[in-house]
Protein backbone atom coordinates (compact mmCIF):
# COMPACT_ATOMS: atom_id res chain seq x y z
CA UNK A 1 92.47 33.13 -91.59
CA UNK A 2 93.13 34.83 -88.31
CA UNK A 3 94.97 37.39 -89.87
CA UNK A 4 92.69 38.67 -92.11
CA UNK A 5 89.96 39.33 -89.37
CA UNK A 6 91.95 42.75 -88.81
CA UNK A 7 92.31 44.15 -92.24
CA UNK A 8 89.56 42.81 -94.31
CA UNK A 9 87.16 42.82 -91.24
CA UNK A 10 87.72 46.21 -90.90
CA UNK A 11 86.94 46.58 -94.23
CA UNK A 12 83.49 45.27 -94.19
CA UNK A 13 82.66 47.02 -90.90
CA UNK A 14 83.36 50.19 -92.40
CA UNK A 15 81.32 49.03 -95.55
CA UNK A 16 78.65 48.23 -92.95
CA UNK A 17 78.72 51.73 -91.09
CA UNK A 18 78.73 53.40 -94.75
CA UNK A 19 75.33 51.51 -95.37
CA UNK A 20 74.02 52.86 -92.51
CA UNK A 21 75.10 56.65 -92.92
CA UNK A 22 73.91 55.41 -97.09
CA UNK A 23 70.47 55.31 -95.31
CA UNK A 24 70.52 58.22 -93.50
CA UNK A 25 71.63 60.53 -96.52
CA UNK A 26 68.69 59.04 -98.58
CA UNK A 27 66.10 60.14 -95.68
CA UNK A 28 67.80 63.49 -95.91
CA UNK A 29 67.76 63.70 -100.02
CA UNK A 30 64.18 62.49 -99.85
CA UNK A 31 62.70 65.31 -96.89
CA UNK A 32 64.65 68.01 -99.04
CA UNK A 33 62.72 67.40 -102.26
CA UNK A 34 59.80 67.14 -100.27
CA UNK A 35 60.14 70.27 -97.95
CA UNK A 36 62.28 72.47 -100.04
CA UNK A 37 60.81 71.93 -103.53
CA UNK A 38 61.08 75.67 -103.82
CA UNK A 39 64.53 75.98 -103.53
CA UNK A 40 67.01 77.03 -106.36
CA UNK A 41 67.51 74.80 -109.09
CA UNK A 42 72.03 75.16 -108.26
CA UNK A 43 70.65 74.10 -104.69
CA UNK A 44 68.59 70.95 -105.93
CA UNK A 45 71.05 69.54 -108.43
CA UNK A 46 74.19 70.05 -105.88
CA UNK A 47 71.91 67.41 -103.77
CA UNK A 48 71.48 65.28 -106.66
CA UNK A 49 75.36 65.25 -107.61
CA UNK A 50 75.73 64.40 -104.14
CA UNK A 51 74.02 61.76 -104.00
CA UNK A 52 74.92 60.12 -107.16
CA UNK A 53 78.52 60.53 -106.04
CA UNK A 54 77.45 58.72 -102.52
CA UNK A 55 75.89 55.90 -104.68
CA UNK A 56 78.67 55.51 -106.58
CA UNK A 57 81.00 54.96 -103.67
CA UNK A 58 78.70 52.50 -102.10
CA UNK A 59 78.09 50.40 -105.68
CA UNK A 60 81.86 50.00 -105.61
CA UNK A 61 82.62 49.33 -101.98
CA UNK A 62 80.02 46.31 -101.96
CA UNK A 63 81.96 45.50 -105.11
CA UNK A 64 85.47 45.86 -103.86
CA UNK A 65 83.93 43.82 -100.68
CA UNK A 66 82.23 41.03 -102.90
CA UNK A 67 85.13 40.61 -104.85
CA UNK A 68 87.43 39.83 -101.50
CA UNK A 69 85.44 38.32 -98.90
CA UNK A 70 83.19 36.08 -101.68
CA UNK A 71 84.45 35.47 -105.20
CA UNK A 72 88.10 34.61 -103.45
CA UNK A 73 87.44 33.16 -100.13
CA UNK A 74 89.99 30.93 -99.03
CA UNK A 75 92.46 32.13 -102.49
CA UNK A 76 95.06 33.67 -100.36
CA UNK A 77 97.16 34.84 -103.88
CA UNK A 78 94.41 37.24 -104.65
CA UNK A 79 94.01 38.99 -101.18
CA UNK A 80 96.77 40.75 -101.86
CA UNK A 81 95.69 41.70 -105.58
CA UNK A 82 94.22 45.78 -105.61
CA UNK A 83 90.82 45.25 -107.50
CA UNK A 84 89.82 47.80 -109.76
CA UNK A 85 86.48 48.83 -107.75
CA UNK A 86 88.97 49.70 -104.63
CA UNK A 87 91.65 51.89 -106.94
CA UNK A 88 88.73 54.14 -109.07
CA UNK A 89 88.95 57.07 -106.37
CA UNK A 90 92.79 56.86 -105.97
CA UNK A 91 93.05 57.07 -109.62
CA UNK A 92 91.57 60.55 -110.27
């Protein structure tokens, strides 16, 4: 499985940085309500669309991730399979 240590191990380190910047933007999302509960409502709901649409990306690169390095370890034909999870943004 050598070769797979530099495409799907990039994978989950990015996944792994994007959990970490995941934490960061919920620190921010949380000290804006809290500071700035007197801003405008277009102000407070572009933070909450936001940070839905940051959710979102992190529900389906832990699934894309999962669905790889877990639920096919060692099943080389479906590495190279897209799952769904990794095609959603593409598709829009």
């Amino acid at each position: 499985m050598g070769e797979l240590d530099s495409t799907y191990g990039a994978v989950l380190t990015g996944v792994y940085i994007s959990v970490i910047l995941y934490g960061v933007t919920n620190v921010q999302v949380f000290f804006y309500f809290r500071e700035y509960h007197d801003d405008v409502i277009w102000s407070k709901l572009s933070v909450i669309w936001l940070w839905i649409l940051d959710t979102l990306h992190m529900i389906l690169s832990f699934h894309a991730v999962y669905w790889y390095l877990i639920t096919n370890f060692g099943n080389s034909t479906e590495l190279s399979i897209v799952v769904w999870s990794f095609k959603v943004w593409r598709n829009q």
